[in-house]
Structures are given as C-alpha cells and as structure tokens.
N, C-alpha and C. Protein backbone atom coordinates (compact mmCIF):
# COMPACT_ATOMS: atom_id res chain seq x y z
N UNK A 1 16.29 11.19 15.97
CA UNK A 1 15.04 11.58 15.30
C UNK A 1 13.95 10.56 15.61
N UNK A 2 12.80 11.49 15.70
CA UNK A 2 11.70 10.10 15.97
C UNK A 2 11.09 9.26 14.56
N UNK A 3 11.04 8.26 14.94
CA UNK A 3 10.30 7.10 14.18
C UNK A 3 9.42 7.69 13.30
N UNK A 4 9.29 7.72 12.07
CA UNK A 4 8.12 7.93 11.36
C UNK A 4 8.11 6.76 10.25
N UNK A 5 6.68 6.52 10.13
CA UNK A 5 6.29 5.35 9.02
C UNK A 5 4.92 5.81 8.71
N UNK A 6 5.00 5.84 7.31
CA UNK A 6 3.96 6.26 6.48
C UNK A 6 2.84 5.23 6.08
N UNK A 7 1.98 4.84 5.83
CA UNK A 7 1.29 4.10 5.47
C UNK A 7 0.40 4.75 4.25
N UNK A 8 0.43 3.99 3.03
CA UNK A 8 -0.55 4.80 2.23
C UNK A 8 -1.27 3.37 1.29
N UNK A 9 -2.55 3.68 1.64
CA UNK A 9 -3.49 2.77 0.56
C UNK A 9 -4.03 3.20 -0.50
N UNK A 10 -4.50 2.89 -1.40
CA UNK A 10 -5.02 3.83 -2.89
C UNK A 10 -6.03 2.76 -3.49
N UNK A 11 -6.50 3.84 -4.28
CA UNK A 11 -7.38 2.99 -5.37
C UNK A 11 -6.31 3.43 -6.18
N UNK A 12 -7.00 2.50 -7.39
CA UNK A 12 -6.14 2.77 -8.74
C UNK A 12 -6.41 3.97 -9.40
N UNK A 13 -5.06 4.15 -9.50
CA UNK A 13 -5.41 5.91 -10.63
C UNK A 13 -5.66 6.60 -9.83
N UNK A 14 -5.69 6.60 -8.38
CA UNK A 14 -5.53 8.07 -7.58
C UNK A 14 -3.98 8.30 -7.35
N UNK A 15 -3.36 8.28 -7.73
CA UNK A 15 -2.39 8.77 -7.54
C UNK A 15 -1.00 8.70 -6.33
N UNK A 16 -2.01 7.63 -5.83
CA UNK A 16 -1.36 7.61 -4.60
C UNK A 16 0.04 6.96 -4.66
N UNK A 17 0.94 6.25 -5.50
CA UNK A 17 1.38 5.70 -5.47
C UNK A 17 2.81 7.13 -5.63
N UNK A 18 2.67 7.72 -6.49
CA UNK A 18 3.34 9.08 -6.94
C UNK A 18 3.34 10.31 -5.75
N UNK A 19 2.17 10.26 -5.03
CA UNK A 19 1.93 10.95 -3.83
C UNK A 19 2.97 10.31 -2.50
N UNK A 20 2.48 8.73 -2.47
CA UNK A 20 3.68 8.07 -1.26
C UNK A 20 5.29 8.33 -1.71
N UNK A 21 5.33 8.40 -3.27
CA UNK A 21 7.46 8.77 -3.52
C UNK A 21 7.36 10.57 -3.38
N UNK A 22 6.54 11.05 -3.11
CA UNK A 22 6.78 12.46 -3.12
C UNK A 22 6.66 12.98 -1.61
N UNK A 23 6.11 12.02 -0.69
CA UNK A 23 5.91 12.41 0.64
C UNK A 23 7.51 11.58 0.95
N UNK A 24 7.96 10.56 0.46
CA UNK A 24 9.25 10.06 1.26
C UNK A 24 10.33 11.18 0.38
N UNK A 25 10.25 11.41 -0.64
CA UNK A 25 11.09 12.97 -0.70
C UNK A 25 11.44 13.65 0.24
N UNK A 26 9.58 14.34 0.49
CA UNK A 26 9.94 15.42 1.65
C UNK A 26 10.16 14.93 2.93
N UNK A 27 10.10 13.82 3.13
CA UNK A 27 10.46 13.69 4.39
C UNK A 27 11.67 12.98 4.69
N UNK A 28 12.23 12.58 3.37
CA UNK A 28 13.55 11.91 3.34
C UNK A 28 14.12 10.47 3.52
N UNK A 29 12.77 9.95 3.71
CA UNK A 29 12.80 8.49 4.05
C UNK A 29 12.92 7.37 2.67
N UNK A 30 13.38 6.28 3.11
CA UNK A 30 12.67 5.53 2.13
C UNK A 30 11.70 4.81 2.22
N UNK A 31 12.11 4.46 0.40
CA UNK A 31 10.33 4.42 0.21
C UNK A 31 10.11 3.08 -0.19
N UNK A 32 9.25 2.36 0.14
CA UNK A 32 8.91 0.77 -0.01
C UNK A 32 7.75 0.30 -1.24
N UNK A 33 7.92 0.35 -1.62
CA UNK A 33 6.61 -0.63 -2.65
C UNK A 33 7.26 -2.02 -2.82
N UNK A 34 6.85 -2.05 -4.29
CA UNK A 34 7.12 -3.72 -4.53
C UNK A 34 8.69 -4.12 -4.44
N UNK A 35 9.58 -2.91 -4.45
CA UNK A 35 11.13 -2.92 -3.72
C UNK A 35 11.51 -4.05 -2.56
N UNK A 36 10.24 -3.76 -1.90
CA UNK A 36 10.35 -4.54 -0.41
C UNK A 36 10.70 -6.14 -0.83
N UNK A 37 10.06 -6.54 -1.61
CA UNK A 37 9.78 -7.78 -2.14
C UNK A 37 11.47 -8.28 -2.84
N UNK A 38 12.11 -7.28 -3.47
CA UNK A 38 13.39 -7.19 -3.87
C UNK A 38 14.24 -7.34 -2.87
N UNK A 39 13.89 -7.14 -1.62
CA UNK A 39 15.00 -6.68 -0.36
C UNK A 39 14.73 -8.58 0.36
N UNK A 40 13.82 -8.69 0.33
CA UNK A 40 13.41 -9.94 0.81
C UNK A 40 14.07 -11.33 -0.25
N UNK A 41 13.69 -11.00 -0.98
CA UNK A 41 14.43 -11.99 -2.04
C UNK A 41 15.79 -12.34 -2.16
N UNK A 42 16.65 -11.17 -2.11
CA UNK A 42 18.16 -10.90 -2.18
C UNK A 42 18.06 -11.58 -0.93
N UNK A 43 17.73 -11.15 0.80
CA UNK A 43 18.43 -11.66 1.59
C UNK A 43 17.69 -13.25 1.89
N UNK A 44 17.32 -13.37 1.39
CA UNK A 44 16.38 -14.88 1.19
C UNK A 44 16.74 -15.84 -0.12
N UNK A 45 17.55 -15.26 -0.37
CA UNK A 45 18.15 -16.11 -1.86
C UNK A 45 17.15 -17.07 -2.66
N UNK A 46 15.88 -15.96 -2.96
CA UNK A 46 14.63 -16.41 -3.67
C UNK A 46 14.42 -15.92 -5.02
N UNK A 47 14.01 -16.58 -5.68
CA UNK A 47 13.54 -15.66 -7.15
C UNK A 47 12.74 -15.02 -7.23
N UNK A 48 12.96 -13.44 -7.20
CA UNK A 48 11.97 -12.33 -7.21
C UNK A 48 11.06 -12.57 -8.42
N UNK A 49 11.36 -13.02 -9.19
CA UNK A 49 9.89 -12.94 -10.44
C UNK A 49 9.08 -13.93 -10.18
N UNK A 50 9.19 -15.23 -9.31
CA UNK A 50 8.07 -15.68 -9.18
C UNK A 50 7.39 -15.71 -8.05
N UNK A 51 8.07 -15.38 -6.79
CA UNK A 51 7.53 -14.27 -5.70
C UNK A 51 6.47 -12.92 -6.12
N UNK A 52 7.16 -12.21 -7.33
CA UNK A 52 6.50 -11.16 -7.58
C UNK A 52 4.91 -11.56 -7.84
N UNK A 53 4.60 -12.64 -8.96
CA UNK A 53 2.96 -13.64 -9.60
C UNK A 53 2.08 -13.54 -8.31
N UNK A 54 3.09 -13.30 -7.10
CA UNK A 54 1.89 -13.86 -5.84
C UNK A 54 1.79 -12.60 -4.43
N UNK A 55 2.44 -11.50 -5.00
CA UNK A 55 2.53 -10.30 -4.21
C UNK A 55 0.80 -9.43 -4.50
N UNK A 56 0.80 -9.22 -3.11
CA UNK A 56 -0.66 -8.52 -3.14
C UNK A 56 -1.61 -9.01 -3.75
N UNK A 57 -2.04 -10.25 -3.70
CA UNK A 57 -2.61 -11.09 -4.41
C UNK A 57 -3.56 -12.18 -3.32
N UNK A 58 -4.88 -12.01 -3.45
CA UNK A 58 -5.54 -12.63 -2.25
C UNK A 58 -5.28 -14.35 -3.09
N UNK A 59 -5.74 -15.24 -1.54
CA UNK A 59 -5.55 -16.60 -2.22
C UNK A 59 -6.21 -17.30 -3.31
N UNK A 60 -6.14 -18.11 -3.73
CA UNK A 60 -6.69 -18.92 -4.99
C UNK A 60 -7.32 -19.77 -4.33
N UNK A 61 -8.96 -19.79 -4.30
CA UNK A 61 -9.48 -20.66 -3.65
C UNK A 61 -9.58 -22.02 -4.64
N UNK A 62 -8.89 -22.15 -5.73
CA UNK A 62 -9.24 -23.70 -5.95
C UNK A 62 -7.89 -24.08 -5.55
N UNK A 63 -6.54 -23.66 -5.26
CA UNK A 63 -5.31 -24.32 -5.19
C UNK A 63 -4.87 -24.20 -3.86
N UNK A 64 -5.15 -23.68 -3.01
CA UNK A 64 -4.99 -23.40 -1.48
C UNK A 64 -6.14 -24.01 -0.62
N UNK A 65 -5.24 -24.64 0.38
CA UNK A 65 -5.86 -25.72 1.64
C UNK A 65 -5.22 -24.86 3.30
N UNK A 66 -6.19 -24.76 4.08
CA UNK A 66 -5.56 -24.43 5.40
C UNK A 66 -5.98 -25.54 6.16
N UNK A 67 -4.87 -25.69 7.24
CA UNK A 67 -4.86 -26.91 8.02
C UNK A 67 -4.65 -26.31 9.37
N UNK A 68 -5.37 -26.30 10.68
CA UNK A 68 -4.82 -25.09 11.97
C UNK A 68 -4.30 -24.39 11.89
N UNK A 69 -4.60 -23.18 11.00
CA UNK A 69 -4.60 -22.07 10.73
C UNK A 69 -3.34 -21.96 9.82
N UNK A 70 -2.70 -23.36 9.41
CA UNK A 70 -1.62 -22.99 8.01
C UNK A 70 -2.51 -23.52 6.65
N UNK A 71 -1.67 -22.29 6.12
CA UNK A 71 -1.89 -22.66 4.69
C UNK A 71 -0.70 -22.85 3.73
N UNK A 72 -1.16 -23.42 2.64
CA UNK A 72 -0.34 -23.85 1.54
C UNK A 72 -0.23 -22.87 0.83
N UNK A 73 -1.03 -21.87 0.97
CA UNK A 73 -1.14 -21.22 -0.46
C UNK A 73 0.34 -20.02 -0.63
N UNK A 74 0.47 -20.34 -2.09
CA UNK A 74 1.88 -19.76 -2.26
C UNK A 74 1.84 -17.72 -1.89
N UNK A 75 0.44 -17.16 -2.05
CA UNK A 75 0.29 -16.00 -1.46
C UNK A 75 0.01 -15.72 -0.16
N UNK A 76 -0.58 -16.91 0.43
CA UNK A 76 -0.37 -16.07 2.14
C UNK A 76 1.22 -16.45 2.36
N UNK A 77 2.31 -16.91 1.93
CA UNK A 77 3.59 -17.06 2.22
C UNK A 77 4.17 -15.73 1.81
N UNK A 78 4.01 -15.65 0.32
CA UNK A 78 4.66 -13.64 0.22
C UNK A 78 4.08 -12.63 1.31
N UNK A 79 2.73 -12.86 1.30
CA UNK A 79 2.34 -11.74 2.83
C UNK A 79 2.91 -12.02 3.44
N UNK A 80 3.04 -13.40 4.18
CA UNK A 80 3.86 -14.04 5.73
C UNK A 80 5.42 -12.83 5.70
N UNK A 81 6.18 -13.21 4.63
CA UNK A 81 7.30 -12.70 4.12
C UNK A 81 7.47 -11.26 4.27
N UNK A 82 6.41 -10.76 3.79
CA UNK A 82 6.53 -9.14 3.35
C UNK A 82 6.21 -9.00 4.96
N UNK A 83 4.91 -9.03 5.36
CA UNK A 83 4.19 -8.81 7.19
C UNK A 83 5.42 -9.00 7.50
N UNK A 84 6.23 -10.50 7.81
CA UNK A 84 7.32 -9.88 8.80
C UNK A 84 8.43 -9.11 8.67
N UNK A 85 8.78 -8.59 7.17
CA UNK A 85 9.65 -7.97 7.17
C UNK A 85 9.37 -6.17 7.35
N UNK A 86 7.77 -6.05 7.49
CA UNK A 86 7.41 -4.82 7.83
C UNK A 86 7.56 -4.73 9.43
N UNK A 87 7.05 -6.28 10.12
CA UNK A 87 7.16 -5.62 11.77
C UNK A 87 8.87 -5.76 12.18
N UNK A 88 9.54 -6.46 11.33
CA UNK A 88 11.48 -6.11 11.91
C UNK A 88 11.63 -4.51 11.59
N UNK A 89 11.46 -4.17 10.26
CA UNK A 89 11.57 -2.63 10.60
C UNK A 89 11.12 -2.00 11.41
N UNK A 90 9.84 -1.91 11.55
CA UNK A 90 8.72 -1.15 12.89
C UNK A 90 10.04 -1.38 14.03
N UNK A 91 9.74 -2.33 14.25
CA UNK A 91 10.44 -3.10 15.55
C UNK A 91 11.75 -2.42 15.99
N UNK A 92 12.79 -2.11 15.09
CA UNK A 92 13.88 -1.56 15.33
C UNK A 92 14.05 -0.57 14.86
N UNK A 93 12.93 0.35 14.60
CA UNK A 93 12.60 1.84 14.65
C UNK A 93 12.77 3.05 13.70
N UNK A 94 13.20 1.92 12.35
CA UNK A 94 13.34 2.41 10.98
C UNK A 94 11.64 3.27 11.06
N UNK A 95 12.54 4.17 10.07
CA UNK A 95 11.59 5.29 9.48
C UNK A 95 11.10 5.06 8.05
N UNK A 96 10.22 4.87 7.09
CA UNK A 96 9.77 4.50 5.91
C UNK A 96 8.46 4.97 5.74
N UNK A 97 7.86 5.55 4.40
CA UNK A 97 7.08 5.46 3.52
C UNK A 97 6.71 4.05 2.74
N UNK A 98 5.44 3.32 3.15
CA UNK A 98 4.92 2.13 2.71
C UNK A 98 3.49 2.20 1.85
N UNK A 99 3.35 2.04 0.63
CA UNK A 99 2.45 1.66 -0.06
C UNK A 99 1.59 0.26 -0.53
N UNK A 100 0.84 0.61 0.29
CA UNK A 100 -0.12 -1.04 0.57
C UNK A 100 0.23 -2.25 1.22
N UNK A 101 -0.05 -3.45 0.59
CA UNK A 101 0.77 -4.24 1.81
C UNK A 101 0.09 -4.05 3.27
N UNK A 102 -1.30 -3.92 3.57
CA UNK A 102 -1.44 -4.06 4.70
C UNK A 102 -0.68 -3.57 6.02
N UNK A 103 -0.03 -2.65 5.57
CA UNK A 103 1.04 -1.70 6.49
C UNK A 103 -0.23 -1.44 7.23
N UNK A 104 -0.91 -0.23 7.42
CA UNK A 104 -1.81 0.22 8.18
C UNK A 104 -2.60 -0.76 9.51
N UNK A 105 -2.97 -2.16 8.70
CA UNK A 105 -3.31 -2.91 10.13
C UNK A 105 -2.21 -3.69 10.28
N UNK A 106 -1.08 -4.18 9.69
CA UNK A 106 0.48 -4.51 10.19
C UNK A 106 0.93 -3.97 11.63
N UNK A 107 0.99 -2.77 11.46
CA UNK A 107 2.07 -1.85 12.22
C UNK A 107 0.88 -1.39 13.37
N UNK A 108 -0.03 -1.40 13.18
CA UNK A 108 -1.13 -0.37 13.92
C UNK A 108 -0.68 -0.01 15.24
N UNK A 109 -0.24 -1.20 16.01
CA UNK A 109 0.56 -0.80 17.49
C UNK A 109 1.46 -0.13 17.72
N UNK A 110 1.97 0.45 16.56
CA UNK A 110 3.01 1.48 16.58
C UNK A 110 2.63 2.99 16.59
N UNK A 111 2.81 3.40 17.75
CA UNK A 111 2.52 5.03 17.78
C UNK A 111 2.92 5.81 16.97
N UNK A 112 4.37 5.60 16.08
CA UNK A 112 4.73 6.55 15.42
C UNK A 112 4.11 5.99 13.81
N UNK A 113 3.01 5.53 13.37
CA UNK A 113 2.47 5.45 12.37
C UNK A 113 1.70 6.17 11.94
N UNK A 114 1.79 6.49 10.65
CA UNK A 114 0.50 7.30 10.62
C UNK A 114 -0.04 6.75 9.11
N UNK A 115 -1.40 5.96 8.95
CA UNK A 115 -1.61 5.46 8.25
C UNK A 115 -3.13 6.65 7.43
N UNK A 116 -2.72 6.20 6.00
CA UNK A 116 -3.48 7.10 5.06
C UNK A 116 -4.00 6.58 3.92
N UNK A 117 -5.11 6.63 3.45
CA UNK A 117 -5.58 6.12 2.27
C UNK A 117 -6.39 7.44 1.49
N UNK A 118 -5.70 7.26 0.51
CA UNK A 118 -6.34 7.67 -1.21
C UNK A 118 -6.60 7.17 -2.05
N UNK A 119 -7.78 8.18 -1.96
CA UNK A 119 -9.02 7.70 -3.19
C UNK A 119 -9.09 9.00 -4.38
N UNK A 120 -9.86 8.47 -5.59
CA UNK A 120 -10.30 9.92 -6.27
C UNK A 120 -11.21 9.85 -6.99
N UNK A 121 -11.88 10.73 -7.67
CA UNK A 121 -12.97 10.95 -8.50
C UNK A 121 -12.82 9.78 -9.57
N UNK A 122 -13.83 8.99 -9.59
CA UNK A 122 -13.65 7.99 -10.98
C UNK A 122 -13.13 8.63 -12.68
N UNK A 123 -13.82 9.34 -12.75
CA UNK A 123 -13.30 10.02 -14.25
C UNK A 123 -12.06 10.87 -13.95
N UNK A 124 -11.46 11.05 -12.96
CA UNK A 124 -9.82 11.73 -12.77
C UNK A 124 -9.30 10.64 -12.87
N UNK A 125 -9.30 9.25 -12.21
CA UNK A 125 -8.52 8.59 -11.93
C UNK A 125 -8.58 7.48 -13.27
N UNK A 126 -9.78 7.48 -14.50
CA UNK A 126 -9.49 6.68 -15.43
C UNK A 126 -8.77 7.72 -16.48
N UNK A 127 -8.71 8.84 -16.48
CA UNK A 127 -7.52 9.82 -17.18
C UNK A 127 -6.40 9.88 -16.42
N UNK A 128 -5.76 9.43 -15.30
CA UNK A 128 -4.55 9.37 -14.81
C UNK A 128 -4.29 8.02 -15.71
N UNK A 129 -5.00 7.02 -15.24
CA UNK A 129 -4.40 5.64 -16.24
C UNK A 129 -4.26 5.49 -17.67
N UNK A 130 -5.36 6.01 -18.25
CA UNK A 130 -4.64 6.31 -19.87
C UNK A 130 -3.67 7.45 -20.13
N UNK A 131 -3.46 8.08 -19.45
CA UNK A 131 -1.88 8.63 -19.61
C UNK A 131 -1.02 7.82 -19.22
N UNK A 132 -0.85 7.11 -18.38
CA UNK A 132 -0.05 5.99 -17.56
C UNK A 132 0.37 4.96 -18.64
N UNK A 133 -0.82 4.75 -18.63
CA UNK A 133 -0.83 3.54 -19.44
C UNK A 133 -1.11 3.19 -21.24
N UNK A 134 -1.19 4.47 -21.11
CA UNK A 134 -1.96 4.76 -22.74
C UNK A 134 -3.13 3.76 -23.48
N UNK A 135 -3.69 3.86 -22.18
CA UNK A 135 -5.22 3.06 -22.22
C UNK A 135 -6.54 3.75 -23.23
N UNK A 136 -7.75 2.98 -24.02
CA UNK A 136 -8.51 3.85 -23.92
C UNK A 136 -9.36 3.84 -22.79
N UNK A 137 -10.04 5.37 -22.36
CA UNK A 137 -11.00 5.08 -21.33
C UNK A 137 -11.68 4.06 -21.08
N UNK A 138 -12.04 2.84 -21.95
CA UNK A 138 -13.01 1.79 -21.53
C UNK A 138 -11.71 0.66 -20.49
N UNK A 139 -10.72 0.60 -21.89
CA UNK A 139 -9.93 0.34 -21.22
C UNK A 139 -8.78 0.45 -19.74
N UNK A 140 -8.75 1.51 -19.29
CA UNK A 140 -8.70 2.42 -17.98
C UNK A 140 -9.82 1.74 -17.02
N UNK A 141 -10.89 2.05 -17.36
CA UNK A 141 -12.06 1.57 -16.74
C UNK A 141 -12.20 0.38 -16.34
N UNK A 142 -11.56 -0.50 -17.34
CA UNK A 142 -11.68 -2.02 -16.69
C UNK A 142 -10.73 -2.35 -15.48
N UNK A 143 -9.48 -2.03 -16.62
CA UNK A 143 -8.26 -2.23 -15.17
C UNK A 143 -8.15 -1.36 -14.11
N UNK A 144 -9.07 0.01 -14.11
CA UNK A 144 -9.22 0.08 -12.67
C UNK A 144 -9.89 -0.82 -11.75
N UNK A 145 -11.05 -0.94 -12.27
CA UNK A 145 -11.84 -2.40 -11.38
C UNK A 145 -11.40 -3.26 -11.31
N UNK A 146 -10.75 -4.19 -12.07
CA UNK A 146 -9.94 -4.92 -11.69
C UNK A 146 -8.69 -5.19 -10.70
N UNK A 147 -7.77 -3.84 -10.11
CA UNK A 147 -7.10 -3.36 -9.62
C UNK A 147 -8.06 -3.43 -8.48
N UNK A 148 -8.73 -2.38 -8.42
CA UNK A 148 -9.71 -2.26 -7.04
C UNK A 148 -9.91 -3.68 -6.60
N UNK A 149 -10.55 -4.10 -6.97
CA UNK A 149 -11.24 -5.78 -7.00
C UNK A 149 -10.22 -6.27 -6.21
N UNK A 150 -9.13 -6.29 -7.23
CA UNK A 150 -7.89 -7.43 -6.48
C UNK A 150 -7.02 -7.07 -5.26
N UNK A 151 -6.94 -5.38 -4.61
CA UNK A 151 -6.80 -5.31 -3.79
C UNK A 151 -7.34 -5.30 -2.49
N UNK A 152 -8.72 -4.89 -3.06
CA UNK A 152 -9.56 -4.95 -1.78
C UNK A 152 -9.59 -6.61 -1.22
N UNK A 153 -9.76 -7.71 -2.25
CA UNK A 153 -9.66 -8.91 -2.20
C UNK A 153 -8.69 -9.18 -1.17
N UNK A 154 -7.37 -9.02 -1.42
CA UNK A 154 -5.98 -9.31 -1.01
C UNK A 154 -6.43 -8.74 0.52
N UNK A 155 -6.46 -7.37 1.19
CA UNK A 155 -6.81 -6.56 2.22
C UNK A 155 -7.47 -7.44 3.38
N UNK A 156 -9.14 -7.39 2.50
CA UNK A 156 -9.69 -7.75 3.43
C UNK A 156 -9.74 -9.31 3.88
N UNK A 157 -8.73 -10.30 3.02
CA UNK A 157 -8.56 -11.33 3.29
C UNK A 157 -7.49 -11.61 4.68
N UNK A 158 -6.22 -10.80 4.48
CA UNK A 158 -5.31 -10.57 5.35
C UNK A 158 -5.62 -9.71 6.28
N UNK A 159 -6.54 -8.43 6.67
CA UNK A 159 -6.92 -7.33 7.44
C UNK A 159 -8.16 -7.85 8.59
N UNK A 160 -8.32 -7.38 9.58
CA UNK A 160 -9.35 -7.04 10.24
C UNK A 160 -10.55 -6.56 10.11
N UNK A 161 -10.04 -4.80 9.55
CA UNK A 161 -10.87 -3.84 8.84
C UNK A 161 -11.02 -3.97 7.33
N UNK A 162 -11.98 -3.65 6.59
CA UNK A 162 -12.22 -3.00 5.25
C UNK A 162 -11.90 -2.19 4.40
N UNK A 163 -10.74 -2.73 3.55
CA UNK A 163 -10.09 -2.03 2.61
C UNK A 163 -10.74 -0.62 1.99
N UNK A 164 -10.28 0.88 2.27
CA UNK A 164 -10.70 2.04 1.82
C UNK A 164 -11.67 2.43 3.11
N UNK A 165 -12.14 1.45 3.86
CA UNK A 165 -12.79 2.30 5.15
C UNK A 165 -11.97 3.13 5.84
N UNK A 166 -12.74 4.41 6.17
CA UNK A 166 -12.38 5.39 6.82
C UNK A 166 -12.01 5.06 8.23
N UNK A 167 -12.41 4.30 8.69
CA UNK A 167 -12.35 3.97 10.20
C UNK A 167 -11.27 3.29 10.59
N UNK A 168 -10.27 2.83 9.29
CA UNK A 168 -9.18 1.93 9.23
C UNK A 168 -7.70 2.67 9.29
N UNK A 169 -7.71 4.33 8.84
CA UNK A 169 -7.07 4.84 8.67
C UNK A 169 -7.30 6.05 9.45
N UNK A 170 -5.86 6.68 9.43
CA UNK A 170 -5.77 8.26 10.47
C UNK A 170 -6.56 9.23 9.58
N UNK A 171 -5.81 8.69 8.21
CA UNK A 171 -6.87 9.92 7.41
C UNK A 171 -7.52 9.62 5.97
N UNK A 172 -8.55 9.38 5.46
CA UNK A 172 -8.66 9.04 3.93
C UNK A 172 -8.93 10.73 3.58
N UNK A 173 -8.33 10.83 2.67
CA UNK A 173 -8.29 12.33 1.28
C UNK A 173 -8.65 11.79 -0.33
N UNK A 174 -9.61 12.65 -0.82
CA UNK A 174 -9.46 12.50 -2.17
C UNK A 174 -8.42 13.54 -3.01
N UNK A 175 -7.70 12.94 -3.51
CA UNK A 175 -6.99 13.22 -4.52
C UNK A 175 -7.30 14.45 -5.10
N UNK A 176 -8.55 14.05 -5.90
CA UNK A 176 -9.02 14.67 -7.41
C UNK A 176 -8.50 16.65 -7.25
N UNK A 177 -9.86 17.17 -6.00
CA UNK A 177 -9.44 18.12 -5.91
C UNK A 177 -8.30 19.05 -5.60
N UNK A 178 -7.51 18.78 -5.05
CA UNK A 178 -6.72 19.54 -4.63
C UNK A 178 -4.95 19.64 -5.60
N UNK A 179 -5.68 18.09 -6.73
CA UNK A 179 -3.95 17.55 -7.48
C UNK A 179 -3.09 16.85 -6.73
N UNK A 180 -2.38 16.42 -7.37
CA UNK A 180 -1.40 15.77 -6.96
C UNK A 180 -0.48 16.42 -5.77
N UNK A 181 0.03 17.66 -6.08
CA UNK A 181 1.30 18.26 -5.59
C UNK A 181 -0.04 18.91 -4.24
N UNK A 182 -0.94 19.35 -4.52
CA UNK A 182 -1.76 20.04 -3.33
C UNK A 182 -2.65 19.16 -2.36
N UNK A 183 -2.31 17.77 -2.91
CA UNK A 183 -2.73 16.49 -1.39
C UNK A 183 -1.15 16.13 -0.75
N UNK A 184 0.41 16.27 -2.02
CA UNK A 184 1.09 16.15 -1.03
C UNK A 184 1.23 17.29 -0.26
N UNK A 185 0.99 18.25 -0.21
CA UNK A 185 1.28 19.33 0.48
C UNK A 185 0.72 19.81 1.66
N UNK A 186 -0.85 18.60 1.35
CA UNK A 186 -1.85 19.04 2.80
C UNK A 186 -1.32 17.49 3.73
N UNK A 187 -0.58 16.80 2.60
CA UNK A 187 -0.72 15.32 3.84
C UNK A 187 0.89 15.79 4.45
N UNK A 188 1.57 16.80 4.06
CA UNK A 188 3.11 17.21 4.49
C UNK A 188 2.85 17.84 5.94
N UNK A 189 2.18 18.77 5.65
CA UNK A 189 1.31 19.74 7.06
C UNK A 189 0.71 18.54 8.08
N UNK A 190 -0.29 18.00 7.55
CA UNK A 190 -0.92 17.08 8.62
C UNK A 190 0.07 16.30 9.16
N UNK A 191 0.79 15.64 8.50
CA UNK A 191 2.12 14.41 8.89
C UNK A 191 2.98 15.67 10.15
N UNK A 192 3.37 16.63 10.07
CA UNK A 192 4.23 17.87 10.40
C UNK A 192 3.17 18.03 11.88
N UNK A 193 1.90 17.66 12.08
CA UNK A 193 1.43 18.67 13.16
C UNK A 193 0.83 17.19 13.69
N UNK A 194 0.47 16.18 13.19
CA UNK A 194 0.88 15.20 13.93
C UNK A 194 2.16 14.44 14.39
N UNK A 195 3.20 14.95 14.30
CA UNK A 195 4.54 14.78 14.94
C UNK A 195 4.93 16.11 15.86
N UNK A 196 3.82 17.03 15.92
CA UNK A 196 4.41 17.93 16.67
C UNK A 196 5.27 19.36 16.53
N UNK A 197 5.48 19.37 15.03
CA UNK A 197 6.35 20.44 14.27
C UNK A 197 5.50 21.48 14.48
C-alpha cells in the first residue's frame, strides 16, 4: 500500500482535532497527537509529564540562550524530539494521521503527504469549546486566543511559512459550514482523488 500521512493544523474549536481521529478511522491509520510524545518518552526512558509543560510550546525568551545555532531551551529539545521522530516515520514509510507539530513543513519533501489546515467561524468554534469545556462564552473566547496565540507562536518560531497560511498547506477548509462529519467527508474524497482512487 502506498504511504499516506496526513497533516492537519487547526485553530482552536474548529474541530479539527476530532476531524484528524475521524479521517485516521477512515483511512485506518494511526493517529498521532500528543501520543507521539508518549511513544518518545517510553522509548527514551523520559518523564512524559514534564516533557508534556514544553510540547508545542514556542521558547521562553527570558530562560533560553542560543549559541551556533544551539539552544538551551527545554522546548526547542521536545520539537528536536518530536521533528525527529516524525522524519524516522516519513523515512521508513509509515502511514499516519498527524495533528500539529509542524508536520506540514516537517515532512514537506515527502510526496505522499498531504498537509491540511482547519479553521472556523469564530462564534462556531467558541460554542464547540463551551461544550468541550463547559466554558462561558467569554470564557471560550479567551482560551481560544490564547490557544491561537500559543500555537501560531510555537509554528512560526519552528516553520518557514505562517501558521494558518494558505500557501503552507495542500488545502485550508472551514469547518463551520459543512459540520464536522461533512468536512470529514469532503477531506475523505479529496485525500481519495489525490491518491488516485
């Protein structure tokens, strides 16, 4: 079977995160989020909870020093960690669904990628989080920005391109309209006719 690897970026409260475990469903793969970080730990005989404080997390400019191009800082080491344990998979031709994590400019040299970002309507996506979270809307509201904030932070610190730019990805979709089950269903088709099915 050929290589497939998913790439999916999100804002908060689009859904995307529920959209990337429903596309490795249908396509049978597994599926990576903060798991990855679990897989790394076990075979690294590290403590996942304080690895976890520094996952997806841009650096701390008062506690981090770079010296020819190394740094100290305890979060470009979880990227270092996670980045290479995304290009050994690529590399030896594992198939996976990946949510964030810089997968998309990670892997980019890989033909069989197909990288995707979702977004959605602000007032859909602060009623996805107070259901989630049983937030009130103000509250929703903050920790979406905050969320946003801290990933785009993390992205464009580690990336090339601009976190949520279109030009970074095969395809950005909004969410809002179509639901949940009717963006996985159009990103199932597109994934299906860009492999050739």
């Amino acid at each position: 079977m050929q290589q497939l690897i998913i790439s999916i970026g999100r804002e908060s409260g689009s859904g995307g995160h529920e959209i990337a475990e429903k596309l490795a469903q249908r396509f049978d793969l597994p599926f990576y989020d903060n798991n990855l970080l679990t897989e790394i730990a076990q075979d690294r005989h590290l403590d996942e909870e304080t690895l976890r404080k520094y996952e997806e997390a841009p650096r701390s400019r008062f506690f981090s020093r770079s010296m020819r191009g190394v740094s100290n800082s305890v979060e470009a080491s979880v990227t270092a960690l996670q980045t290479a344990r995304l290009r050994t998979k690529s590399n030896r031709g594992d198939s996976f669904v990946i949510v964030g994590r810089c997968a998309e400019s990670i892997l980019a040299d890989n033909p069989n990628l197909i990288s995707i970002f979702i977004s959605g309507d602000p007032d859909a996506r602060i009623h996805r989080l107070m259901e989630r979270h049983n937030f009130s809307a103000r509250e929703a509201a903050d920790y979406m920005t905050k969320q946003d904030r801290r990933r785009r932070a993390y992205h464009d610190e580690n990336c090339s391109g601009r976190w949520g730019d279109s030009a970074n990805y095969h395809l950005t979709i909004n969410s809002t309209p179509l639901g949940i089950d009717g963006t996985v269903d159009f990103l199932d088709l597109y994934i299906r006719r860009r492999r050739g099915e």
